[in-house]
C-alpha atoms as a PDB file:
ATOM      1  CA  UNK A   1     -16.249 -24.026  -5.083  1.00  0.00           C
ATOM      2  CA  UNK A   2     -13.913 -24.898  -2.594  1.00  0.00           C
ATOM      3  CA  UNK A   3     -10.137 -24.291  -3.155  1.00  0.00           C
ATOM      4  CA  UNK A   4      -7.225 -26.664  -2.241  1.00  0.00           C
ATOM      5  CA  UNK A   5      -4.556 -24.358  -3.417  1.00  0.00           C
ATOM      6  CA  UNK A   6      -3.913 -20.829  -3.415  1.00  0.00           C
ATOM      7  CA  UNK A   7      -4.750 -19.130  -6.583  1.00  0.00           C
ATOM      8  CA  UNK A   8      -1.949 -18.599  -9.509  1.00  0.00           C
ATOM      9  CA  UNK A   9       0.810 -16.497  -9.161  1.00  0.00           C
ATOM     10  CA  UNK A  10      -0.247 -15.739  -5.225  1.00  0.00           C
ATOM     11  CA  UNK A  11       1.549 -15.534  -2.102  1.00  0.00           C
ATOM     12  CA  UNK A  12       0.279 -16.234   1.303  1.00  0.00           C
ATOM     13  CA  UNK A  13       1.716 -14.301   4.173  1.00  0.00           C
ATOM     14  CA  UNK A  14       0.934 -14.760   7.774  1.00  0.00           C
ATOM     15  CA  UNK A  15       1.591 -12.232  10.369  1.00  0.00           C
ATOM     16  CA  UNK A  16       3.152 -13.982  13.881  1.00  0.00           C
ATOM     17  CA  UNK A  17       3.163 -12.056  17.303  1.00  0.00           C
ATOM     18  CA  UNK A  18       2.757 -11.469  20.808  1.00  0.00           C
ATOM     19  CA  UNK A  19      -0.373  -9.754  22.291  1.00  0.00           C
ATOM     20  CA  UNK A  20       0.301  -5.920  22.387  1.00  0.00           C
ATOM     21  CA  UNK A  21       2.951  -6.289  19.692  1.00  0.00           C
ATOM     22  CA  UNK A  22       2.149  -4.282  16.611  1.00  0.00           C
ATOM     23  CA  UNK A  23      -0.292  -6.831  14.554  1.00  0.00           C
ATOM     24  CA  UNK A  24      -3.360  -4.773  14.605  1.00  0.00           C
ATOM     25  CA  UNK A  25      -1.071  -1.942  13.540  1.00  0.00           C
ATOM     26  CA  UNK A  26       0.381  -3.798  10.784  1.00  0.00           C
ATOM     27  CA  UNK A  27      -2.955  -5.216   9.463  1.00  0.00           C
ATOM     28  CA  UNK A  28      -4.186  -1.537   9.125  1.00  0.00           C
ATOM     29  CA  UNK A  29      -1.019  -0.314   7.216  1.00  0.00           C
ATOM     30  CA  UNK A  30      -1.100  -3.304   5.102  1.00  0.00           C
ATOM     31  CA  UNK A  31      -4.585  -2.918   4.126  1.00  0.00           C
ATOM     32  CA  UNK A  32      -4.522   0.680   2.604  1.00  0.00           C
ATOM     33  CA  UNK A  33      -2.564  -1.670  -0.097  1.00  0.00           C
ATOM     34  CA  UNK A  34      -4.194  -2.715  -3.456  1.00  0.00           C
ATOM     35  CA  UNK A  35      -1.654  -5.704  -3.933  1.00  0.00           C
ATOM     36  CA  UNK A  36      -2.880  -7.264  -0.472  1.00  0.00           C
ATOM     37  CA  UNK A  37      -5.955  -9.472   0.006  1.00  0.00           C
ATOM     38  CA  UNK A  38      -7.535  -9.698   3.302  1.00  0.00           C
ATOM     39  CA  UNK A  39     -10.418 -11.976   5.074  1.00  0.00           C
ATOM     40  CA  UNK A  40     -13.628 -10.270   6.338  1.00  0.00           C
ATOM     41  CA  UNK A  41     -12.357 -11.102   9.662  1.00  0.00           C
ATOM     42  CA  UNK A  42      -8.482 -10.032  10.883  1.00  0.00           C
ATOM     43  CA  UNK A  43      -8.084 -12.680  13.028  1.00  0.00           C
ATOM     44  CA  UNK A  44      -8.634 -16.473  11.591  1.00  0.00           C
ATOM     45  CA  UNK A  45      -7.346 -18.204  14.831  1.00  0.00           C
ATOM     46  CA  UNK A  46      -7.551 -21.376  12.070  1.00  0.00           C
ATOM     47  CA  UNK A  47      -4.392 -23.107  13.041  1.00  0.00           C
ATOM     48  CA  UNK A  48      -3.871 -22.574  16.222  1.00  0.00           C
ATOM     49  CA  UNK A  49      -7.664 -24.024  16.941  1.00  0.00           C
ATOM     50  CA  UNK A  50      -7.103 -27.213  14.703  1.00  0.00           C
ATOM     51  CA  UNK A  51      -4.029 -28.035  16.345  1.00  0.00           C
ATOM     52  CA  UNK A  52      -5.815 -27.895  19.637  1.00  0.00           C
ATOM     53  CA  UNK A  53      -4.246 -24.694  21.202  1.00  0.00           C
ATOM     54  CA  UNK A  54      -7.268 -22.172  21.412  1.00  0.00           C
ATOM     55  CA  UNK A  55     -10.126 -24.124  22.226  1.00  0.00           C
ATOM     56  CA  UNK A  56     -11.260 -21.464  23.797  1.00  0.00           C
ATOM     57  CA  UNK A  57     -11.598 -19.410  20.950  1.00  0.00           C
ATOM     58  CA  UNK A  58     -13.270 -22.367  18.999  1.00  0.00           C
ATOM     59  CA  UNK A  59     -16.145 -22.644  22.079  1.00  0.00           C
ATOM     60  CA  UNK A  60     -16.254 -18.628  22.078  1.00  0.00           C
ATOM     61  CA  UNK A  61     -17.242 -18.786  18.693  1.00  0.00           C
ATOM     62  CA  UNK A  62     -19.787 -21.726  18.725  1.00  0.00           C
ATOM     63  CA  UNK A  63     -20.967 -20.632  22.043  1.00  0.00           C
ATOM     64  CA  UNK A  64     -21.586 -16.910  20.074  1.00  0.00           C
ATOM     65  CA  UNK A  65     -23.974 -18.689  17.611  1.00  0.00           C
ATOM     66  CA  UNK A  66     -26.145 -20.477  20.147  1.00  0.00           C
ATOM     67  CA  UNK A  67     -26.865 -17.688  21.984  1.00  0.00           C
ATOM     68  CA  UNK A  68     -27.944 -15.911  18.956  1.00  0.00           C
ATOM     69  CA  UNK A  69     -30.061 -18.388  17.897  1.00  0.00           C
ATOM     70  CA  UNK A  70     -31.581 -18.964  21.004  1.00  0.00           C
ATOM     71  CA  UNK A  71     -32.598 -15.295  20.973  1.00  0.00           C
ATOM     72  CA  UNK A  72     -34.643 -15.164  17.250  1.00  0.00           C
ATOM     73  CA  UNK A  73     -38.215 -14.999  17.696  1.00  0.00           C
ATOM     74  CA  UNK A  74     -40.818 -16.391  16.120  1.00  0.00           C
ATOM     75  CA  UNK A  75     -42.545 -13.749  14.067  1.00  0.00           C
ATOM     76  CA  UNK A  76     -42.260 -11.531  10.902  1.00  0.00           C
ATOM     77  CA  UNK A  77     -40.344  -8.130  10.856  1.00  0.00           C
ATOM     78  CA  UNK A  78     -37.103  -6.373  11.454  1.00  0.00           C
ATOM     79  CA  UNK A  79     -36.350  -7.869  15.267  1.00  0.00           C
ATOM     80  CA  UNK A  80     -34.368 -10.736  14.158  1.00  0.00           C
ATOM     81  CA  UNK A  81     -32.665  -8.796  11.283  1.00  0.00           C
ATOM     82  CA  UNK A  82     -29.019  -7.854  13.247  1.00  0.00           C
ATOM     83  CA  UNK A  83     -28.884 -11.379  14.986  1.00  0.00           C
ATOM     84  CA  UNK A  84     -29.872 -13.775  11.539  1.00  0.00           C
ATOM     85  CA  UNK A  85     -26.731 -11.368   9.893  1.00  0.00           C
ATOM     86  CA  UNK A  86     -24.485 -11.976  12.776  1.00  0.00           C
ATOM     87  CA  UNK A  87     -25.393 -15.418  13.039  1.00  0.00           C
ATOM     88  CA  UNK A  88     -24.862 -15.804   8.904  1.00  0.00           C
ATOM     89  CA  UNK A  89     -20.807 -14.469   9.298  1.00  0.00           C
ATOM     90  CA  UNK A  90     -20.054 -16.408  12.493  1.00  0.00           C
ATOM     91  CA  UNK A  91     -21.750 -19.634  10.785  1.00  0.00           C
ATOM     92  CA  UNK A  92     -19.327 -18.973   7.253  1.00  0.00           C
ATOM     93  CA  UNK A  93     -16.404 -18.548   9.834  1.00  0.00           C
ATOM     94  CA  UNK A  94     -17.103 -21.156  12.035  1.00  0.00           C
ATOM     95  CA  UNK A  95     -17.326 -23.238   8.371  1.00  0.00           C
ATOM     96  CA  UNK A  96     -12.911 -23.143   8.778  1.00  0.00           C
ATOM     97  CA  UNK A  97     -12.961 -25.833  10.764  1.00  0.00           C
ATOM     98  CA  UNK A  98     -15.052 -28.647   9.109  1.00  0.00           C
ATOM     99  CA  UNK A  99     -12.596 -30.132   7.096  1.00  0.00           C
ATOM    100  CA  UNK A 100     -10.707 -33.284   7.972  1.00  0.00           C
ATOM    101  CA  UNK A 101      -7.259 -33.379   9.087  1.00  0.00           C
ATOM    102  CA  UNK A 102      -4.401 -32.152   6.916  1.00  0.00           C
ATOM    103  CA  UNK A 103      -7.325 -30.722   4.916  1.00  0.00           C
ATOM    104  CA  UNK A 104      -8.015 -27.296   3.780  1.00  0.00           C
ATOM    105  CA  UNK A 105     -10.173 -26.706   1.272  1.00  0.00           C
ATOM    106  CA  UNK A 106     -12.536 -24.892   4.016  1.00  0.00           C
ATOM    107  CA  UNK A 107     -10.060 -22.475   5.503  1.00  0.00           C
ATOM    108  CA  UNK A 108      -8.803 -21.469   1.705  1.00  0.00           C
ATOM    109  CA  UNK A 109     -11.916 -20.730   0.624  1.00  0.00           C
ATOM    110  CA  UNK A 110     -13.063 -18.971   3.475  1.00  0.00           C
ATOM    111  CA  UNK A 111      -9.599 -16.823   3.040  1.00  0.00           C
ATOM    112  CA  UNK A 112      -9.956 -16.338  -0.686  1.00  0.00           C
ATOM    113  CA  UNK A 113     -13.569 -15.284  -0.595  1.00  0.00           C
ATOM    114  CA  UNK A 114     -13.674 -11.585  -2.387  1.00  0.00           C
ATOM    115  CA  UNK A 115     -10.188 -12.343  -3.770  1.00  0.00           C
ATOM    116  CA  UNK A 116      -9.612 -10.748  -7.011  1.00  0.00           C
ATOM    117  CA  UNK A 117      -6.087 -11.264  -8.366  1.00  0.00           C
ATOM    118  CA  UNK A 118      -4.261  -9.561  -5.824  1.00  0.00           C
ATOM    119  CA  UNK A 119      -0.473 -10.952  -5.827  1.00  0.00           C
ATOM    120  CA  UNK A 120      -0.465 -11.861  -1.587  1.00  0.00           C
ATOM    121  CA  UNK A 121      -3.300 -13.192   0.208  1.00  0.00           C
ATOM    122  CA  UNK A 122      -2.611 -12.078   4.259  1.00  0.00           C
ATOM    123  CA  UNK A 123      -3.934 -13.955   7.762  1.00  0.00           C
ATOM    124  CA  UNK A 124      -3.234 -12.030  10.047  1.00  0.00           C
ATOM    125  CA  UNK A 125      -3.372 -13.990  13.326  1.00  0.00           C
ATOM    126  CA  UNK A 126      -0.808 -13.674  16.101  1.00  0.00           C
ATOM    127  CA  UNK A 127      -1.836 -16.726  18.326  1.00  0.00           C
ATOM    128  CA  UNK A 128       0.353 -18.675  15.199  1.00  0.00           C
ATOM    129  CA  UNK A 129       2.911 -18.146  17.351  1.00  0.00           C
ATOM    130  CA  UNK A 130       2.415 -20.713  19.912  1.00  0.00           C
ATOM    131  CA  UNK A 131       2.405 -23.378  17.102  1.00  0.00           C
ATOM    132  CA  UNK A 132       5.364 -25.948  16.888  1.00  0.00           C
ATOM    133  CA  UNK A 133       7.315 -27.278  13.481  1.00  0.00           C
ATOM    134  CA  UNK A 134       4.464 -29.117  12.688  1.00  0.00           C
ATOM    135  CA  UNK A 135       1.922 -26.637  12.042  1.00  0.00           C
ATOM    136  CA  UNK A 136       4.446 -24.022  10.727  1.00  0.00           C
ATOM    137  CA  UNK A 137       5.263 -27.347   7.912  1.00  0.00           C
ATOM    138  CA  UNK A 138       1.185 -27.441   7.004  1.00  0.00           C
ATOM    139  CA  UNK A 139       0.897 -23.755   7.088  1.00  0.00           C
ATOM    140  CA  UNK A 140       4.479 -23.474   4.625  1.00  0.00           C
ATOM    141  CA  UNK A 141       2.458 -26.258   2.676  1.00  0.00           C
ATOM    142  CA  UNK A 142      -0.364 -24.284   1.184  1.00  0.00           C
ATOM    143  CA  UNK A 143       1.259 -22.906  -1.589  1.00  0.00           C
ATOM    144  CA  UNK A 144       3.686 -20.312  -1.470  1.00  0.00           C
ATOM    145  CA  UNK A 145       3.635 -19.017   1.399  1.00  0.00           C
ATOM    146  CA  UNK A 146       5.889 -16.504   4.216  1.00  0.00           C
ATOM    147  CA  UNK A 147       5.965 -15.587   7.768  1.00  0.00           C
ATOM    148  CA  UNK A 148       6.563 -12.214   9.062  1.00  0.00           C
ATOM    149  CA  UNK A 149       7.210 -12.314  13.152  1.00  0.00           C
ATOM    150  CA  UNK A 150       7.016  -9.217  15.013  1.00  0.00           C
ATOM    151  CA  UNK A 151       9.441  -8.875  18.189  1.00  0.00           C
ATOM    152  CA  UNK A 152       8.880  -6.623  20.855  1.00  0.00           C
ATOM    153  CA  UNK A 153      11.099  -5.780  24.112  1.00  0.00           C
ATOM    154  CA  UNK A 154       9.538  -8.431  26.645  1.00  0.00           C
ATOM    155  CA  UNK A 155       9.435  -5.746  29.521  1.00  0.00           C
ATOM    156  CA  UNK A 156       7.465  -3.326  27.699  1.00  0.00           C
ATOM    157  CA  UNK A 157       5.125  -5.792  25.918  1.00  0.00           C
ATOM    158  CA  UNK A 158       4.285  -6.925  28.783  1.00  0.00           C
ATOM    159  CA  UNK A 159       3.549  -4.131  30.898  1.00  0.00           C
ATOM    160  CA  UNK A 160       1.616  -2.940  28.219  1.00  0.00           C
ATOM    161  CA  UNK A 161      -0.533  -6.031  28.079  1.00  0.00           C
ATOM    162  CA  UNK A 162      -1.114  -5.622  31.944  1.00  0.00           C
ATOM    163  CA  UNK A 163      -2.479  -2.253  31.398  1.00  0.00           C
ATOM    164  CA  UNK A 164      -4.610  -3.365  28.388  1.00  0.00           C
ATOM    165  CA  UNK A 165      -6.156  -6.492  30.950  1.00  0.00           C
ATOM    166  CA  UNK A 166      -6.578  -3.945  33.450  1.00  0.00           C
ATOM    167  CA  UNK A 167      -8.175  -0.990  31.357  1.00  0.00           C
ATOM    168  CA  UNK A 168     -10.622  -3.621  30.036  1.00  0.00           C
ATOM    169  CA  UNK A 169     -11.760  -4.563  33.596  1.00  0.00           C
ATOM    170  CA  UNK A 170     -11.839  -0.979  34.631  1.00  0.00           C
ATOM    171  CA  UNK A 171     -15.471  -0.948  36.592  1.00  0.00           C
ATOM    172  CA  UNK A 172     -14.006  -2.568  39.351  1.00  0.00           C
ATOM    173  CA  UNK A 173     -10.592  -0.469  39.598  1.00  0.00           C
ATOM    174  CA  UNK A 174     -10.248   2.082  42.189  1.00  0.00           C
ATOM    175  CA  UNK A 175      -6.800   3.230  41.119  1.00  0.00           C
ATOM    176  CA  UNK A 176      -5.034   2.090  37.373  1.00  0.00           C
ATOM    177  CA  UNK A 177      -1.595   2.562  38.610  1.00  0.00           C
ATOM    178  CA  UNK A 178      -1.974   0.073  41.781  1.00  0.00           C
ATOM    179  CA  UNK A 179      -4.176  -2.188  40.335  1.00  0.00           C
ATOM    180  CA  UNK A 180      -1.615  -2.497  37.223  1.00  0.00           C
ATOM    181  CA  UNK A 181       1.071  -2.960  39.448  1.00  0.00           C
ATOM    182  CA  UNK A 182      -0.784  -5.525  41.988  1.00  0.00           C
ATOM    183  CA  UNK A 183      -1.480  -7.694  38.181  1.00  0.00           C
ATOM    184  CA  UNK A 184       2.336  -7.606  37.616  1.00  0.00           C
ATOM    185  CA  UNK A 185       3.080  -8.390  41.257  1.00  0.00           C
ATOM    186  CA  UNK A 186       0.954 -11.162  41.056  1.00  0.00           C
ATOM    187  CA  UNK A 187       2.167 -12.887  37.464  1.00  0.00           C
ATOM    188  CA  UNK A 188       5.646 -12.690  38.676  1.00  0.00           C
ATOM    189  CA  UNK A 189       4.548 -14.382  42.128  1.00  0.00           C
ATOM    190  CA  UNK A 190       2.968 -17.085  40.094  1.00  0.00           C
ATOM    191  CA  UNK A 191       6.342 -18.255  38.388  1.00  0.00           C
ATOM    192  CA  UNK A 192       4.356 -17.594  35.108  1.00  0.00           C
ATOM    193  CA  UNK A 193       6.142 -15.904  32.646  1.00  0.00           C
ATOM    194  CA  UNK A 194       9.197 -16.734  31.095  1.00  0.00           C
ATOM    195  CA  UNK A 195       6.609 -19.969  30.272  1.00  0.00           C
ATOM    196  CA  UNK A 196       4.104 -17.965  28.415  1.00  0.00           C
ATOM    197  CA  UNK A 197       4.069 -19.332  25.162  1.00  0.00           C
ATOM    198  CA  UNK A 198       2.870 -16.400  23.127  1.00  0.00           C
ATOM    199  CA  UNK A 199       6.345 -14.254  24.997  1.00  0.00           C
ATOM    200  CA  UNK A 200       8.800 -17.278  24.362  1.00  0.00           C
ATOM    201  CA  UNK A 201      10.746 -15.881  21.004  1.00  0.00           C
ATOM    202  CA  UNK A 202      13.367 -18.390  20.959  1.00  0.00           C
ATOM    203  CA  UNK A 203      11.214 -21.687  21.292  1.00  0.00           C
ATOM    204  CA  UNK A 204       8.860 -20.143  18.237  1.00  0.00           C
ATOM    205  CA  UNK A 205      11.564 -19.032  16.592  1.00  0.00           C
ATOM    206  CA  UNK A 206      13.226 -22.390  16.459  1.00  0.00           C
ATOM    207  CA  UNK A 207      10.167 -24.243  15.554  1.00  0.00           C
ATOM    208  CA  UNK A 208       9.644 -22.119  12.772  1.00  0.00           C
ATOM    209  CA  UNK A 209      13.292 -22.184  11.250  1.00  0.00           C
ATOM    210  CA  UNK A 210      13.410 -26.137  11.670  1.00  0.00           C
ATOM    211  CA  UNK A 211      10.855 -26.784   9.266  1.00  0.00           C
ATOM    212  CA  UNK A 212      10.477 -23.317   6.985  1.00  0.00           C
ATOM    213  CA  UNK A 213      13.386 -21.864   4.746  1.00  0.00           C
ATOM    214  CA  UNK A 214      14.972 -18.865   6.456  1.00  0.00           C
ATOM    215  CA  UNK A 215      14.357 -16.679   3.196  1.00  0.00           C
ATOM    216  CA  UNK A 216      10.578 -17.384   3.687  1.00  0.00           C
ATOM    217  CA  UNK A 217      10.727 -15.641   7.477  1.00  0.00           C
ATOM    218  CA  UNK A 218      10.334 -12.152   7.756  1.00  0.00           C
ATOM    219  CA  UNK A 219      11.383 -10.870  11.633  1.00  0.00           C
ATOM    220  CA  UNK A 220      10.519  -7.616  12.326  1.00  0.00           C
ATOM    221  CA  UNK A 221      11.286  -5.472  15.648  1.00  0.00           C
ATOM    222  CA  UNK A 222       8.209  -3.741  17.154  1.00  0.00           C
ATOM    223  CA  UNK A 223      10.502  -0.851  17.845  1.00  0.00           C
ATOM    224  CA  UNK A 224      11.515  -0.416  14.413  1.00  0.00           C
ATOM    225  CA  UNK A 225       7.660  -1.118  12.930  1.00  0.00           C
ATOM    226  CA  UNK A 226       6.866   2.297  12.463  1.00  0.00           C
ATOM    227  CA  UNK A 227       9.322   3.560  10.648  1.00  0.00           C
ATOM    228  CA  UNK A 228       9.279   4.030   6.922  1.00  0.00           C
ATOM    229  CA  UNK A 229      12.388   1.844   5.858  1.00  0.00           C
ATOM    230  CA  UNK A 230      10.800  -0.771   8.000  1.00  0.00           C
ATOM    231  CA  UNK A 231       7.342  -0.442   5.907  1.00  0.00           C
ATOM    232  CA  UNK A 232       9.523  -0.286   2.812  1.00  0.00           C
ATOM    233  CA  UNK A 233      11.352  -3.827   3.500  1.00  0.00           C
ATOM    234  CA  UNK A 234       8.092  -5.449   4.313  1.00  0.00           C
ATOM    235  CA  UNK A 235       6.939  -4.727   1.153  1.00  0.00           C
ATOM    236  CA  UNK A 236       9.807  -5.852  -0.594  1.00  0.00           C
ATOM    237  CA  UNK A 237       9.515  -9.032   1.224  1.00  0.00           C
ATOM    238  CA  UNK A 238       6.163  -8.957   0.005  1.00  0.00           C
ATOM    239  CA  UNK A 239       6.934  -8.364  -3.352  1.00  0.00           C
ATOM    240  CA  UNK A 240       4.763  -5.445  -3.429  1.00  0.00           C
ATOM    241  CA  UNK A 241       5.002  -1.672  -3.947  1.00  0.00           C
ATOM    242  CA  UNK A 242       6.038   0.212  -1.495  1.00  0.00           C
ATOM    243  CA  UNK A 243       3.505   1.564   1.493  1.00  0.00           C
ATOM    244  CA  UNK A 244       3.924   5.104   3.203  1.00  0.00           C
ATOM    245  CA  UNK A 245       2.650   4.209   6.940  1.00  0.00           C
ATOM    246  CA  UNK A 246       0.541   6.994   8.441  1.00  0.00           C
ATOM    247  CA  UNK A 247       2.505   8.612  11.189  1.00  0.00           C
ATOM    248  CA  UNK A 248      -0.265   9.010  13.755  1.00  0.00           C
ATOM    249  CA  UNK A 249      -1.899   5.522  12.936  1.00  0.00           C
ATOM    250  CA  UNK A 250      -1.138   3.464  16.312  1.00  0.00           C
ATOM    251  CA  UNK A 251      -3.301   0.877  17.261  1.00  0.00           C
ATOM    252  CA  UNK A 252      -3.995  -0.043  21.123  1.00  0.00           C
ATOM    253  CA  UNK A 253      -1.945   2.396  22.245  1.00  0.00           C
ATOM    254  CA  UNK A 254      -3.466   2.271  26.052  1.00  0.00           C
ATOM    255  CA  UNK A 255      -3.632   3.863  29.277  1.00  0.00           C
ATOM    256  CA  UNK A 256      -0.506   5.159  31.078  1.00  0.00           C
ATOM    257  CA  UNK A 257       0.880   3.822  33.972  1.00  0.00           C
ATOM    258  CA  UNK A 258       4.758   3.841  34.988  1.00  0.00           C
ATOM    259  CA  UNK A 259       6.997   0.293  35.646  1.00  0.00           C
ATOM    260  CA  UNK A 260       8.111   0.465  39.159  1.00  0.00           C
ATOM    261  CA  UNK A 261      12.222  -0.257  39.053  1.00  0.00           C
ATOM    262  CA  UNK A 262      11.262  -2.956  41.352  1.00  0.00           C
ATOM    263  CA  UNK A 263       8.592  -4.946  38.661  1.00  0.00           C
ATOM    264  CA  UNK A 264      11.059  -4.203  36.290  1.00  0.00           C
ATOM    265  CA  UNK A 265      13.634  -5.938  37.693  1.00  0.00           C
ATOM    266  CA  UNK A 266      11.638  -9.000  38.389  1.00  0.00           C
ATOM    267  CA  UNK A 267      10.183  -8.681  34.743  1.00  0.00           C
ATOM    268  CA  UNK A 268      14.361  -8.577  33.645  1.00  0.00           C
ATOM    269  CA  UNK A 269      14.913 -12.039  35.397  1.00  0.00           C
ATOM    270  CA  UNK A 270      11.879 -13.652  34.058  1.00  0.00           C
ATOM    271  CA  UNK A 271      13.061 -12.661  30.523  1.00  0.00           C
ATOM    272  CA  UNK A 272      16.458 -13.041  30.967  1.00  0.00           C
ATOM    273  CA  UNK A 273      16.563 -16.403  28.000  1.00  0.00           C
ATOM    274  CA  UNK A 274      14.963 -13.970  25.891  1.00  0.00           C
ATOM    275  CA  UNK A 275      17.251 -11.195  26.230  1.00  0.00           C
ATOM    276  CA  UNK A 276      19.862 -13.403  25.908  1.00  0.00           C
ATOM    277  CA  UNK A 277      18.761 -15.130  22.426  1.00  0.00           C
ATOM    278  CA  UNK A 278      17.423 -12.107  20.913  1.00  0.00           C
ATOM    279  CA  UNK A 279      20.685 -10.153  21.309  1.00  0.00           C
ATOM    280  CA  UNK A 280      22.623 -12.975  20.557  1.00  0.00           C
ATOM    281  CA  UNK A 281      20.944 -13.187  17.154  1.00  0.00           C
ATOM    282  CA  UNK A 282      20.419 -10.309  15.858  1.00  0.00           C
ATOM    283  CA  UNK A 283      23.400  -8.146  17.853  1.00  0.00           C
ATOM    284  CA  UNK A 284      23.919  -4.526  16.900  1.00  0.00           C
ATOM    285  CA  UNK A 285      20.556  -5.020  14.945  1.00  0.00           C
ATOM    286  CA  UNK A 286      18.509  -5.243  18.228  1.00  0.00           C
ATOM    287  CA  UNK A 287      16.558  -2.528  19.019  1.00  0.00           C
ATOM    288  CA  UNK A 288      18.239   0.438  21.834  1.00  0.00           C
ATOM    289  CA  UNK A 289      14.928  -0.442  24.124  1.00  0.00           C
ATOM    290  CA  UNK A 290      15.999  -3.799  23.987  1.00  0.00           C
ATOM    291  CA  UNK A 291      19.705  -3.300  25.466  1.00  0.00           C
ATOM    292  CA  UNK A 292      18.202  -0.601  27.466  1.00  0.00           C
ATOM    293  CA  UNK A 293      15.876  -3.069  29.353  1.00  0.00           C
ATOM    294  CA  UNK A 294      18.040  -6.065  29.434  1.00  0.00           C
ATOM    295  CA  UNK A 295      20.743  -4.225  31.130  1.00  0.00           C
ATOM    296  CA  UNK A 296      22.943  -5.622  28.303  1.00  0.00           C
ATOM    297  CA  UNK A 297      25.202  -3.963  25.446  1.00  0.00           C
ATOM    298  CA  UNK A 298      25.572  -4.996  22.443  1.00  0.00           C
ATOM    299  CA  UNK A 299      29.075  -3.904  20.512  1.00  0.00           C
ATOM    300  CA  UNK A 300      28.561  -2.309  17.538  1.00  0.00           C
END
């Protein structure tokens, strides 16, 4: 039967964040948890494709299922056997989305499926963070319900999503370290990035607060994720017992390649209202890397 609330005595908890910024991480730590109820799937992309953000992912999806189907055959035996199970999960999750606006029983009961009693339910889906008040007001609605937001340095998440694009197309690279540096050469030719949406901390940030109590917001620097204390006030934000993150579980950690001073520099200038609003807020708290990269102090 399908929900329209979240079960008794539950929380639900979404986790907010850049590409390359500690989610998958985070989802991994948090699962070793008894207290925490996951999906089958870590990434929902449920929001963000209702409000008409990620159609992409939406066509991905759909597009998934009707190549599978066009690939069953007509006869008896095991030969359809791995594409009628694929086709079975992507046709449940593709179910999220058949509700009608402001509507969802669908996506609750998609979330809740397995659910036995834990105290926080979790979607884990970083794309959220392009969403404006509007969506964060629906997604406070359901319930109770929290937001933790990770934060990482804007230089280094970025590079680090460069060499992630560039690892994954790595048939046609010759050399990593050029061909990472020719992708950063051309983003910042492009006049791209201090408007990426998924980068722009301060305009999510604000959307969020405008329309969701700051006691329900959890932010969370990338730099400090790994640490225990870190782990320990996630929890506690939670309301949950405390989890001992494994010290060599890192997610995604990548291929090398060093930031020339040069993209660095341009990087700096592209980030500059990010540097500025992040140390601004949070002041002695930010992160070392952050004041290191910015080329700004904070006293404290």
């Amino acid at each position: 039967m399908a929900l329209s609330i979240l079960p008794e005595n539950t929380k639900l908890a979404y986790c907010i964040g850049a590409q390359k910024a500690g989610t998958t991480w985070l989802y991994e730590t948090l699962r070793t948890s008894s207290q925490i109820h996951f999906s089958r799937n870590k990434e929902l992309h449920y929001f963000n494709v209702i409000a008409g953000k990620s159609d992409q992912v939406f066509d991905l999806r759909m597009n998934t299922v009707k190549t599978l189907a066009k690939e069953l055959v007509s006869e008896r035996g095991p030969k359809n056997r791995r594409n009628l199970r694929v086709l079975s999960e992507l046709a449940d999750l593709l179910s999220i989305y058949t509700d009608a606006p402001e509507h969802h029983e669908a996506y609750l009961s998609y979330l809740t499926q397995g659910f036995s009693g834990q105290p926080v339910i979790c979607d884990i889906t970083p794309a959220y963070a392009i969403l404006g008040a509007k969506d964060f007001s629906e997604m406070g609605s359901l319930g109770e319900s929290c937001f933790i937001f990770i934060l990482r340095d804007p230089i280094d998440r970025m590079w680090s999503q460069i060499r992630m694009a560039v690892s994954a197309d790595a048939a046609h690279v010759a050399d990593f370290q050029t061909a990472c540096e020719a992708r950063a050469q051309h983003l910042i030719d492009s006049k791209r990035l201090p408007k990426l949406e998924r980068a722009n901390y301060r305009r999510t940030m604000s959307e969020l607060e405008a329309v969701i109590p700051l006691h329900r917001i959890k932010y969370v620097f990338y730099e400090d994720l790994f640490h225990a204390h870190t782990m320990r006030d996630i929890c506690t934000f939670l309301g949950i017992s405390p989890i001992s993150p494994k010290a060599d579980l890192r997610s995604n950690s990548g291929r090398h390649a060093m930031l020339p001073e040069h993209l660095k520099h341009s990087f700096r200038e592209a980030f500059a209202l990010q540097y500025d609003f992040i140390l601004n807020r949070f002041g002695a708290a930010t992160p070392a890397r952050w004041q290191v990269n910015s080329a700004q102090r904070v006293p404290g």
